[in-house]
N, C-alpha and C. Protein backbone atom coordinates (compact mmCIF):
# COMPACT_ATOMS: atom_id res chain seq x y z
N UNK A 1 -38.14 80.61 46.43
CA UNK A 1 -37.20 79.60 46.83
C UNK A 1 -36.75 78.77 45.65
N UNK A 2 -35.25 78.67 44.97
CA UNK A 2 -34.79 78.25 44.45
C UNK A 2 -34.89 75.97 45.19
N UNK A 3 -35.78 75.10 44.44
CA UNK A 3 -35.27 73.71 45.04
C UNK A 3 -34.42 73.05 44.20
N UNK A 4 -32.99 72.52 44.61
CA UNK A 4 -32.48 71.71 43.89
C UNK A 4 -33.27 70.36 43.77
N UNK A 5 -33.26 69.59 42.48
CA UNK A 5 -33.57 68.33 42.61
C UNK A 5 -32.50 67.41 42.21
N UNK A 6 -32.73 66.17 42.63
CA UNK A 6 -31.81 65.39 42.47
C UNK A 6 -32.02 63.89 41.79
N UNK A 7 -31.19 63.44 41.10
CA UNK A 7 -31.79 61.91 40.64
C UNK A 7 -32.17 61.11 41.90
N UNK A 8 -32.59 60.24 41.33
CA UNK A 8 -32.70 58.90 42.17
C UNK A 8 -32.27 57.59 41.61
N UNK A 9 -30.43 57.78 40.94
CA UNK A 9 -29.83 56.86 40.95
C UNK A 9 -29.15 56.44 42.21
N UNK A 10 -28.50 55.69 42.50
CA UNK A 10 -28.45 54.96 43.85
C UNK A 10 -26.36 54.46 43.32
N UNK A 11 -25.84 55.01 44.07
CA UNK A 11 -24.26 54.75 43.46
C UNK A 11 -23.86 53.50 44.36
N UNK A 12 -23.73 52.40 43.70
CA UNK A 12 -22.78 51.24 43.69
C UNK A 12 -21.27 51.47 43.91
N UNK A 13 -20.99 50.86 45.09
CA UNK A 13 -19.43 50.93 45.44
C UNK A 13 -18.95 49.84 44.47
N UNK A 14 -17.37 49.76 43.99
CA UNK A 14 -16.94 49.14 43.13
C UNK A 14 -16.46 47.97 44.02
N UNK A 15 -16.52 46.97 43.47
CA UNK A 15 -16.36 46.07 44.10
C UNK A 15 -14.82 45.52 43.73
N UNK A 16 -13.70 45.02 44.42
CA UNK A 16 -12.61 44.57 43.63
C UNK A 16 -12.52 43.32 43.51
N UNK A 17 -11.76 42.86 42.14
CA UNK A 17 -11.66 41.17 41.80
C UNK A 17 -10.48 40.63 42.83
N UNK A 18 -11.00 39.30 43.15
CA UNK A 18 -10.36 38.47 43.89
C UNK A 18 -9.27 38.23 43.57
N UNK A 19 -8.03 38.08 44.00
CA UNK A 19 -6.41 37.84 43.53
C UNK A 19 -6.71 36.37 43.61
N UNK A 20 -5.23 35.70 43.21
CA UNK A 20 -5.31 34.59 43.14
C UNK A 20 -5.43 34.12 44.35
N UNK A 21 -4.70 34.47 45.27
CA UNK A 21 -4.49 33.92 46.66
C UNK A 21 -6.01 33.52 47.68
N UNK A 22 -6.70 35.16 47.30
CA UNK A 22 -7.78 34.84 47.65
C UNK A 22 -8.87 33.71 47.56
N UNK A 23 -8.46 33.31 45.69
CA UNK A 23 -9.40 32.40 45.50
C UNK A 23 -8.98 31.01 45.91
N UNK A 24 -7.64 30.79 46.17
CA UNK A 24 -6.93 29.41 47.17
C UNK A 24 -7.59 29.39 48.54
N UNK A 25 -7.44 30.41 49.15
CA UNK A 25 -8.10 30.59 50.13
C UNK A 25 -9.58 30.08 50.23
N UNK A 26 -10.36 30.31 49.13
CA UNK A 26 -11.60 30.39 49.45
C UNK A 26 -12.15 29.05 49.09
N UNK A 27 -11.16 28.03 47.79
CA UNK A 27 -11.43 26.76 48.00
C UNK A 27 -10.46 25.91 48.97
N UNK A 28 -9.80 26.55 49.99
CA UNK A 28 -9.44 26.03 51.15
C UNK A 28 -10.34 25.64 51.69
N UNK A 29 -11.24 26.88 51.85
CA UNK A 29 -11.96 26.70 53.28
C UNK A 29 -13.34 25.91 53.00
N UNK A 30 -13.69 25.73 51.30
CA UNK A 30 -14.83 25.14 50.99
C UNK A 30 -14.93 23.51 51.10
N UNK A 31 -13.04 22.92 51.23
CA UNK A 31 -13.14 22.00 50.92
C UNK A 31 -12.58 21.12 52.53
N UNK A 32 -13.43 21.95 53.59
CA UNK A 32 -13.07 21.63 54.60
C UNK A 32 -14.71 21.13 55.35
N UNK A 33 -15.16 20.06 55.41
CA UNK A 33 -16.66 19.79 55.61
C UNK A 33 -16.99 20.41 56.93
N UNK A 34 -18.34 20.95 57.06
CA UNK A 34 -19.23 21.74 58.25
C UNK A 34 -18.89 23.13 58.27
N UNK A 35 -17.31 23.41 58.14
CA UNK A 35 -16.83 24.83 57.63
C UNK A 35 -17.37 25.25 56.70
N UNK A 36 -17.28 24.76 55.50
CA UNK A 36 -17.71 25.03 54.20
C UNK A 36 -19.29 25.79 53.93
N UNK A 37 -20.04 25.19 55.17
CA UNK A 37 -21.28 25.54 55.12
C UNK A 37 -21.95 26.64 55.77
N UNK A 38 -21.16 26.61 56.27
CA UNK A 38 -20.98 28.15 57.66
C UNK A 38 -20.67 28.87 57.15
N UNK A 39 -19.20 28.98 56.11
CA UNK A 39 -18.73 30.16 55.25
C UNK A 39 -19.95 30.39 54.35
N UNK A 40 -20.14 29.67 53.72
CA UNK A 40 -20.87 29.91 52.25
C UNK A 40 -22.50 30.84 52.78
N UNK A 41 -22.88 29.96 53.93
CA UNK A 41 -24.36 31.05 54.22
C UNK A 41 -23.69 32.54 55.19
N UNK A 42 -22.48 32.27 55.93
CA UNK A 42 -22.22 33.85 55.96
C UNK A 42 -22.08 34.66 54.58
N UNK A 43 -21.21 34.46 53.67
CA UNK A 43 -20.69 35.21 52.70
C UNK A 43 -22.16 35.27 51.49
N UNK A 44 -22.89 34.50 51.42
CA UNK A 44 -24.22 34.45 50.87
C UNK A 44 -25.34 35.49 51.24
N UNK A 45 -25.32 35.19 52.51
CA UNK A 45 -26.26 36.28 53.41
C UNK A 45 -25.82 37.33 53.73
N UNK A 46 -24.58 37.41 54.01
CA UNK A 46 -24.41 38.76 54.52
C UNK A 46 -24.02 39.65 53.63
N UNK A 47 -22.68 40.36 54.38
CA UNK A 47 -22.86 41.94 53.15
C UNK A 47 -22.51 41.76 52.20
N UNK A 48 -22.28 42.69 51.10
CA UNK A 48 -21.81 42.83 49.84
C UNK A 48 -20.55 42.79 49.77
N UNK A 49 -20.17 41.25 49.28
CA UNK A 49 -18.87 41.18 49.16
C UNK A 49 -18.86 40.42 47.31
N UNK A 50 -17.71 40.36 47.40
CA UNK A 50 -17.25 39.55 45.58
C UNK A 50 -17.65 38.10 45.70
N UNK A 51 -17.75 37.32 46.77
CA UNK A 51 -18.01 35.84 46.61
C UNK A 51 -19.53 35.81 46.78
N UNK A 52 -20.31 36.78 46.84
CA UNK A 52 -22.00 36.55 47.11
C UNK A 52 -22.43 35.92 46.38
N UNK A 53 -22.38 35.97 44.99
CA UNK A 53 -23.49 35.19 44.25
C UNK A 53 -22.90 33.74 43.94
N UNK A 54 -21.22 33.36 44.02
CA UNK A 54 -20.72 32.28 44.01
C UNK A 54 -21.51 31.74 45.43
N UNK A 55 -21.30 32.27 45.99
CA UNK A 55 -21.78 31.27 47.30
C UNK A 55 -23.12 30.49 47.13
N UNK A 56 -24.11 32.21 46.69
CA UNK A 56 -25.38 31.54 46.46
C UNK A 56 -25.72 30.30 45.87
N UNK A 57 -24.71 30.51 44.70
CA UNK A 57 -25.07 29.47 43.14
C UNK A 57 -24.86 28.27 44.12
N UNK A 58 -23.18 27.82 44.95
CA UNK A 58 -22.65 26.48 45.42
C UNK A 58 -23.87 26.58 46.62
N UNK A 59 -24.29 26.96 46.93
CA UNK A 59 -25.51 26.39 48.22
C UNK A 59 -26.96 25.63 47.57
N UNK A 60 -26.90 26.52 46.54
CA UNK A 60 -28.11 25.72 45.49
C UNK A 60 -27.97 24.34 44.89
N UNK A 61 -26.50 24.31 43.99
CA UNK A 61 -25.57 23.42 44.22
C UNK A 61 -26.01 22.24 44.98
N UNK A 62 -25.34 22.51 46.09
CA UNK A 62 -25.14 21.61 47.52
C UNK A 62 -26.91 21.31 47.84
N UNK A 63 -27.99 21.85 47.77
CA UNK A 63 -29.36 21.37 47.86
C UNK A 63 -29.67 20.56 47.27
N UNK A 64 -29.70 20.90 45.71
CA UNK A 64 -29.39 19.91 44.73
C UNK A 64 -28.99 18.30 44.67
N UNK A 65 -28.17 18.71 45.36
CA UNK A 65 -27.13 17.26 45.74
C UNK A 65 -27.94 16.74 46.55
N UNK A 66 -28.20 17.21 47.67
CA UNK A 66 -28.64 16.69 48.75
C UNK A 66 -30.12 16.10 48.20
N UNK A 67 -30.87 16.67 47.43
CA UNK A 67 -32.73 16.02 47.24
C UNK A 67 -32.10 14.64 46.25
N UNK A 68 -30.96 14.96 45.30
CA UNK A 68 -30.74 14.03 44.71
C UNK A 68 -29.99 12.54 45.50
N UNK A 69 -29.69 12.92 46.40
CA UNK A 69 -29.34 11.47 47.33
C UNK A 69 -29.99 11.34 47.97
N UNK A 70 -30.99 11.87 48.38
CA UNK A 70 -32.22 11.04 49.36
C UNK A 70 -33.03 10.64 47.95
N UNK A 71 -33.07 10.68 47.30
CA UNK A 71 -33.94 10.25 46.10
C UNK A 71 -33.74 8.78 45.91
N UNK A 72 -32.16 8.47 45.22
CA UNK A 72 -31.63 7.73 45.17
C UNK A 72 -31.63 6.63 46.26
N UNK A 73 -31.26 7.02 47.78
CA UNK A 73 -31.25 6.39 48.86
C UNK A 73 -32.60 5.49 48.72
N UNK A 74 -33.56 6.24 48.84
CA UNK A 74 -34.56 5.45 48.73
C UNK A 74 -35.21 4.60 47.86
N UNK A 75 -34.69 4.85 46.78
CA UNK A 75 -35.18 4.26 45.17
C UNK A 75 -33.77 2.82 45.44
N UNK A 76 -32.96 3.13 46.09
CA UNK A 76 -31.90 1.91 46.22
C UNK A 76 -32.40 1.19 47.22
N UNK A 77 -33.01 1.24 47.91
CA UNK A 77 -33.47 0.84 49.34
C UNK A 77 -34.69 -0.13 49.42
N UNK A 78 -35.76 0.59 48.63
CA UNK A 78 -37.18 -0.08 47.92
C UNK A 78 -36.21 -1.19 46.70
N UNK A 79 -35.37 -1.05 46.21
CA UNK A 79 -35.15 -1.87 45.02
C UNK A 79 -34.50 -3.31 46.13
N UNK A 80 -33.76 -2.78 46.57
CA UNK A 80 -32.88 -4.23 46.78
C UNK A 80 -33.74 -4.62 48.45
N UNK A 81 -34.80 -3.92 48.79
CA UNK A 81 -35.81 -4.28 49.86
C UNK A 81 -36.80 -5.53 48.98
N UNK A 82 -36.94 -5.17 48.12
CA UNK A 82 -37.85 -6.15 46.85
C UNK A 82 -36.95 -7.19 46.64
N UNK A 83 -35.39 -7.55 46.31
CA UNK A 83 -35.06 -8.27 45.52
C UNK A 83 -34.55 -9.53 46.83
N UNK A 84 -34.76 -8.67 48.35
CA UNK A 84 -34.15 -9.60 49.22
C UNK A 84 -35.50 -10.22 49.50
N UNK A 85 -36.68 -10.22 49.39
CA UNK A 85 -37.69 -10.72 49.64
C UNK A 85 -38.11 -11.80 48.60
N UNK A 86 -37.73 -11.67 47.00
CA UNK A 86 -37.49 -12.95 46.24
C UNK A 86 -36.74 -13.94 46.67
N UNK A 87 -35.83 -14.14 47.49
CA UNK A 87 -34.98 -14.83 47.96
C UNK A 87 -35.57 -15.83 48.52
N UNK A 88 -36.66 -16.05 49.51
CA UNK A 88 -37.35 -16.81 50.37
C UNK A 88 -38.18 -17.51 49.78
N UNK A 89 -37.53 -18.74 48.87
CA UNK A 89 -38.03 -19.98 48.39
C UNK A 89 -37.96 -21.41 49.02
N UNK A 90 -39.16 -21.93 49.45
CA UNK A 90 -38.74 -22.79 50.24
C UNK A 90 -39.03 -24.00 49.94
């Protein structure tokens, strides 16, 4: 018995670059709040499309943001919680 063998490279579909329109489109819809967040974990999570790893990066992004204002919130909160309690001189 003659066996063919075969690699075990794995072929990548080509992916095509975004036109311009597309990319209007896509900060349309980012710069529309609660939408924005819905798109970005569909197109993140799901299939293999051209905006996947942009999405990923702006969701990391957007976490980012978010630990950094509760940070702040509270570091503003404790500060001027302290400075209203100097106040009460009697």
């Amino acid at each position: 018995m003659n066996e063919t063998t075969y690699s075990e490279t794995q072929i990548q579909p080509v992916q095509k670059e975004l036109s311009l329109g597309q990319w209007l489109l896509t900060l349309l819809l980012l710069a529309i709040p609660i939408v924005n967040l819905i798109v970005l974990c569909i197109w993140a999570f799901g299939a293999n499309n051209p905006r996947k790893k942009f999405s990923q990066a702006y969701l990391i992004w957007i976490a980012i943001s978010i630990v950094i204002g509760i940070i702040f919130f509270f570091l503003s909160f404790f500060f001027f919680s302290s400075i209203e309690d100097s106040y009460y001189y009697y």
